[in-house]
Protein backbone atom coordinates (compact mmCIF):
# COMPACT_ATOMS: atom_id res chain seq x y z
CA UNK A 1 0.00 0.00 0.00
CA UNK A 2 2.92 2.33 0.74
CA UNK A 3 4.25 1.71 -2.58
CA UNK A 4 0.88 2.90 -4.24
CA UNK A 5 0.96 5.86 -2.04
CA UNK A 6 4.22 6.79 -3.40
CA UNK A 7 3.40 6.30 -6.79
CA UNK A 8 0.66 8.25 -6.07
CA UNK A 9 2.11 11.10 -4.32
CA UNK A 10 5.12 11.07 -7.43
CA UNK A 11 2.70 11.03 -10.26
CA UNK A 12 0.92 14.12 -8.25
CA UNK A 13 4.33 15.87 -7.88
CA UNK A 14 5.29 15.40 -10.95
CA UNK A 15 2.13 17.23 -13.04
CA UNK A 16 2.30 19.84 -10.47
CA UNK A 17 5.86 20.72 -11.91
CA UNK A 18 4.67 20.36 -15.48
CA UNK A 19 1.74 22.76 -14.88
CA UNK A 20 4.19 24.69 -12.68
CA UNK A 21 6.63 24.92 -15.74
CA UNK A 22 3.74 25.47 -18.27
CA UNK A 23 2.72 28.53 -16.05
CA UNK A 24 6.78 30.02 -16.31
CA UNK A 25 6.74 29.43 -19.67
CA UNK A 26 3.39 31.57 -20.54
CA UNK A 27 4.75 34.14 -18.34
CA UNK A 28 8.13 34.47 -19.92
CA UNK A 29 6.56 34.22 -23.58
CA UNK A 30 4.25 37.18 -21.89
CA UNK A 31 7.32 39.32 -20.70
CA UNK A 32 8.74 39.18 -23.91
CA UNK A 33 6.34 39.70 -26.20
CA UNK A 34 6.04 42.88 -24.26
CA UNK A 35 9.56 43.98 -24.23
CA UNK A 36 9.06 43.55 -28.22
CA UNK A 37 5.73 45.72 -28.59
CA UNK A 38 7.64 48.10 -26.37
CA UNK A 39 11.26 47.96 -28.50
CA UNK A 40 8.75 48.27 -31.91
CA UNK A 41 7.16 51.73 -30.06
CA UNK A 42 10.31 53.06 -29.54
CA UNK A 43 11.69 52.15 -33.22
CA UNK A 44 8.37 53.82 -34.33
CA UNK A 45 8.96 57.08 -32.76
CA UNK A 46 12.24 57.19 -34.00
CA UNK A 47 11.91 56.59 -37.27
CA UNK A 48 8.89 59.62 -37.30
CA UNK A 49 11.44 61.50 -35.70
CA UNK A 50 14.21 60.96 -38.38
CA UNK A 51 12.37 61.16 -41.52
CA UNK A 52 14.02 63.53 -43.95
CA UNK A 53 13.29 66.83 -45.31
CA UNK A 54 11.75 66.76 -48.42
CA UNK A 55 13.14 67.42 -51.50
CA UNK A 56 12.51 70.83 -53.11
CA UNK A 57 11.40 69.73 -56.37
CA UNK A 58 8.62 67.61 -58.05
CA UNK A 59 8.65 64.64 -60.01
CA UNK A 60 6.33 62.95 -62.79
CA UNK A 61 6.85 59.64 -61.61
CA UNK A 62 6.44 58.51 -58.41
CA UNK A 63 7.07 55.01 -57.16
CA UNK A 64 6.19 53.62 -53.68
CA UNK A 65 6.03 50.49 -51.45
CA UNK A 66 3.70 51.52 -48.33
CA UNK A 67 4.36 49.81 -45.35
CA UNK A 68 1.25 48.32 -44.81
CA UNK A 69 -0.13 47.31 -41.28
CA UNK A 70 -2.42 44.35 -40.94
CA UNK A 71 -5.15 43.91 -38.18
CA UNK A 72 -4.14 40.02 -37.65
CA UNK A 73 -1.77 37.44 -37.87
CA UNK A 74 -2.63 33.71 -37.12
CA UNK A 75 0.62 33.61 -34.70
CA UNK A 76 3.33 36.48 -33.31
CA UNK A 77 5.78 34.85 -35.21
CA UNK A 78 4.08 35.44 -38.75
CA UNK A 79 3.25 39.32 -37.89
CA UNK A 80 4.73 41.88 -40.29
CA UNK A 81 6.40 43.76 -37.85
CA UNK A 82 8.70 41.08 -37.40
CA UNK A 83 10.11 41.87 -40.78
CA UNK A 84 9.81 45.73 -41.14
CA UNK A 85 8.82 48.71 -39.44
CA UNK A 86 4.41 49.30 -40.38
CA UNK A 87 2.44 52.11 -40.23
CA UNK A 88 -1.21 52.81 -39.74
CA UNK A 89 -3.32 53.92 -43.10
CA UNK A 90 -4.05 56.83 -41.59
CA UNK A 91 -0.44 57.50 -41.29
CA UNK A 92 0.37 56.30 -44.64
CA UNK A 93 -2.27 58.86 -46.24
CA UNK A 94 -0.50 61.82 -44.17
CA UNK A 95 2.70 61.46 -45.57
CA UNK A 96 3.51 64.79 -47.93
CA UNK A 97 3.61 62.37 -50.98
CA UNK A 98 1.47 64.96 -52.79
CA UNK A 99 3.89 67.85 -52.67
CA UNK A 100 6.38 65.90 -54.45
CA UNK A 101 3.89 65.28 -57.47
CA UNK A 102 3.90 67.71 -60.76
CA UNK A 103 1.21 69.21 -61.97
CA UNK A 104 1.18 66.53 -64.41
CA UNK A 105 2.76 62.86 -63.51
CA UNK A 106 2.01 59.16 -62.56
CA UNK A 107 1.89 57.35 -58.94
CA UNK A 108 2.81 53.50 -59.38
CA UNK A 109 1.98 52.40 -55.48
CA UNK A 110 2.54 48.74 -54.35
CA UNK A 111 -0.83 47.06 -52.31
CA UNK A 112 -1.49 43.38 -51.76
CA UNK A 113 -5.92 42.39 -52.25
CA UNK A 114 -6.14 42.71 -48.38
CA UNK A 115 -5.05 46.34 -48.44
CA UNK A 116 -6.83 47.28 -51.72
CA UNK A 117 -9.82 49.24 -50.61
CA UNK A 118 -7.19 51.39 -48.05
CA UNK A 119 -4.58 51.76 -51.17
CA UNK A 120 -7.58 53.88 -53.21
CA UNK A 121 -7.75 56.17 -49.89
CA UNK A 122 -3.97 56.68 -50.39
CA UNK A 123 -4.04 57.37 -54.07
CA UNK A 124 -6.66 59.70 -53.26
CA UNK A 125 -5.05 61.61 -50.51
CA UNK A 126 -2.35 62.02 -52.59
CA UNK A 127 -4.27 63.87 -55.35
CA UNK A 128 -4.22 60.77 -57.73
CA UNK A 129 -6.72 59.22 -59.56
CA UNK A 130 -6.72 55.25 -60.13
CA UNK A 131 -6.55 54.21 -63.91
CA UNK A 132 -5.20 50.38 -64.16
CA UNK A 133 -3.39 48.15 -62.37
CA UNK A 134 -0.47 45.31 -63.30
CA UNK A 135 -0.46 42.08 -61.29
CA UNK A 136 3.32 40.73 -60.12
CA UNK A 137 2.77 36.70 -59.89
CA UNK A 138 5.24 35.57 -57.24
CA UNK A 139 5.16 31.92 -58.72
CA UNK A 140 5.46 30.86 -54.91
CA UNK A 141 2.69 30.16 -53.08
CA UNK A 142 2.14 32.22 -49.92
CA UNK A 143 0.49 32.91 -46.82
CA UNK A 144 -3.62 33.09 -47.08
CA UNK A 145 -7.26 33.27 -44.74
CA UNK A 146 -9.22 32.71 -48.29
CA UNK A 147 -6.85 32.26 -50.58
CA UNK A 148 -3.12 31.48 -50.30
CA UNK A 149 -1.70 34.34 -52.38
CA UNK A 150 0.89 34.52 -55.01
CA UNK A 151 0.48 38.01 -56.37
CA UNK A 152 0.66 41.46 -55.48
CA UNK A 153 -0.93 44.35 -57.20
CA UNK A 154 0.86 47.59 -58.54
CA UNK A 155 -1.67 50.52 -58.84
CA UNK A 156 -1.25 52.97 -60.98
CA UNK A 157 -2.51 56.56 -60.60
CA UNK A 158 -2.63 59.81 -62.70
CA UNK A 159 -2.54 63.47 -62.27
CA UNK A 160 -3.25 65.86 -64.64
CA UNK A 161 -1.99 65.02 -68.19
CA UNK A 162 1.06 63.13 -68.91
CA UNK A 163 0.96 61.07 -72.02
CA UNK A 164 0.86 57.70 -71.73
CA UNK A 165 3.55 54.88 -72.64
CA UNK A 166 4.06 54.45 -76.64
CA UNK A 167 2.57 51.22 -77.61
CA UNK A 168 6.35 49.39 -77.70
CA UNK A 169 6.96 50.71 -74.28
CA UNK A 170 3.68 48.88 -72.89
CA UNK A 171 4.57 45.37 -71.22
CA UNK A 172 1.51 42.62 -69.98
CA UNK A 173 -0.22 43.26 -67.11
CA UNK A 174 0.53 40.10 -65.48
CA UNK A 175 4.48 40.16 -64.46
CA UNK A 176 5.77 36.45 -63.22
CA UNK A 177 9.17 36.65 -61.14
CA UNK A 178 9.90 34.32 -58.62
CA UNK A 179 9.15 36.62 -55.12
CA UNK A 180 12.50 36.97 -52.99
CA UNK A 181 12.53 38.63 -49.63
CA UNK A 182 10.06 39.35 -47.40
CA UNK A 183 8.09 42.53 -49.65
CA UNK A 184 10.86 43.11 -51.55
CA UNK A 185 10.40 43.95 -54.86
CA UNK A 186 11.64 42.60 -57.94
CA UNK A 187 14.43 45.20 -59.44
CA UNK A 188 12.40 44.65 -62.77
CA UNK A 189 10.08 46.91 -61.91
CA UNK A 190 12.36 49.83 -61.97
CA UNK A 191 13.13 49.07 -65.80
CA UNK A 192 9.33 48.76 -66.51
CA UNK A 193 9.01 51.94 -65.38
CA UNK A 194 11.87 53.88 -66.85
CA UNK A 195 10.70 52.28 -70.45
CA UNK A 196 7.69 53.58 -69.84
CA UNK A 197 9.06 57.21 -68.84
CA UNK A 198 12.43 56.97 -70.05
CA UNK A 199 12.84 61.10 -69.51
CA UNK A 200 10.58 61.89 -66.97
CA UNK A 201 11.77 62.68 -63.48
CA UNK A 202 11.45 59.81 -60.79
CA UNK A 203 11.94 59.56 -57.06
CA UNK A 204 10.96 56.40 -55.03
CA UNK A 205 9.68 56.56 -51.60
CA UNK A 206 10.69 54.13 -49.15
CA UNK A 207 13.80 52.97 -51.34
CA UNK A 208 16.13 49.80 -50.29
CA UNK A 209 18.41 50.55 -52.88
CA UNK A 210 20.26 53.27 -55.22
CA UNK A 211 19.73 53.05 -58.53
CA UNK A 212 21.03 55.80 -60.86
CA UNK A 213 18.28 58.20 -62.52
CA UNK A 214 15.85 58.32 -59.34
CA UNK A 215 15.62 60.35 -56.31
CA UNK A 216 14.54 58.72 -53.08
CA UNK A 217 12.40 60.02 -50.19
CA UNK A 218 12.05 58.44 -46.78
CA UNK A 219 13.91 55.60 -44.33
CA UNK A 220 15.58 54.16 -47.20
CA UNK A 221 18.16 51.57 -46.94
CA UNK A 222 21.48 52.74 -46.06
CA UNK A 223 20.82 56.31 -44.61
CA UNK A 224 19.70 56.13 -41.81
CA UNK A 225 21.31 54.07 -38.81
CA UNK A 226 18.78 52.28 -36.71
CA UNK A 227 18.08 51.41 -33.17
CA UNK A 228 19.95 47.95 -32.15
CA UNK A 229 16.08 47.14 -31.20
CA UNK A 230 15.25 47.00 -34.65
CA UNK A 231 16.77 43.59 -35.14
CA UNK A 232 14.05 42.21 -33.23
CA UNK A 233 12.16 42.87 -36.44
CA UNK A 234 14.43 40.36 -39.15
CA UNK A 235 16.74 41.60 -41.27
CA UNK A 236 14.38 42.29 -44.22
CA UNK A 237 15.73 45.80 -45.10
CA UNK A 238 19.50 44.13 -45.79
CA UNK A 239 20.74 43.03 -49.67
């Protein structure tokens, strides 16, 4: 009978230090996941604190990747911020994007189909109308709540007059290149676009690279030194 009771007794001790250990664990995950939310507030404010004067001119073409936030994530680890800095739509729409635009010229504006409806708010606050859209086909299946998605769109909107592309100058809507990193874009697009304009002035917003011809605007790769807390968020910015 003793030995029962010890058995007993063990068993008892031994899922009271599995719960025990199951209760540490939650906590610790739950400390952490603080300390990040708190590291990505303080990258936040510094990065609106550091953004760059604008530059005193205006350009025909603009080109832009917003930094799109998203309301959910299935699991912490799969959340955007992991990867890059985000910004709320509201946000996104405040930025001076519209000063930079001539009287005539062209917005080409990156959105994936769950930011859609909030991309035509941004166009709009920026003083651009929608005409068309071209569809990048990542080849790779993605992430998905309907849908497992493969594509992201490229908007394109227009302000006052600028002529459109000559005919020889005007590639197929649907673009496949193999996607790469996290949101990066294909370097493609920058010849797409400089066929399509080949002497119209060009600045990119949110750059990750230099490439020779176009201005850039914003925290673009490689001028601005971040907070050590931002490698909490990947390495998604590097070449």
């Amino acid at each position: 009978m003793n030995e029962i009771n010890d058995l007993f007794n063990t068993e008892n001790e031994i899922e009271l230090l599995k719960s025990s250990k199951t209760l540490l664990d939650k906590e610790q995950k739950k400390q952490e996941r603080t300390q990040i939310l708190t590291d990505r507030e303080v990258v936040e404010q510094f990065l609106k604190e550091k953004l760059p004067p604008l530059p005193d001119k205006q350009y025909q073409v603009i080109y832009i990747d917003p930094p799109w936030r998203y309301e959910f994530s299935k699991s912490n680890s799969r959340e955007i911020e992991n990867q890059y800095p985000t910004m709320e739509l509201e946000d996104i729409k405040a930025l001076p994007i519209g000063k930079l635009a001539a009287a005539d010229s062209i917005i080409f504006m990156w959105a994936t189909s769950p930011k859609l409806e909030g991309a035509f708010e941004v166009l709009n606050a920026y003083g651009f109308k929608y005409v068309t859209s071209a569809v990048w086909d990542k080849i790779k299946i993605g992430m998905g709540y309907y849908f497992r998605g493969r594509h992201e769109l490229l908007l394109v909107g227009k302000k006052g007059n600028l002529p459109v592309p000559t005919p020889k100058n005007r590639v197929s809507s649907v673009i496949e290149i193999p996607r790469g990193k996290h949101s990066k874009k294909p370097v493609e697009f920058y010849s797409i676009i400089e066929k399509m304009y080949p002497t119209a002035t060009k600045i990119e917003i949110f750059s990750r690279i230099k490439r020779e011809g176009w201005d850039t605007w914003g925290l673009e790769e490689g001028t601005l030194k971040l907070p050590e807390n931002y490698k909490l968020w990947g390495e998604a910015w590097e070449e």
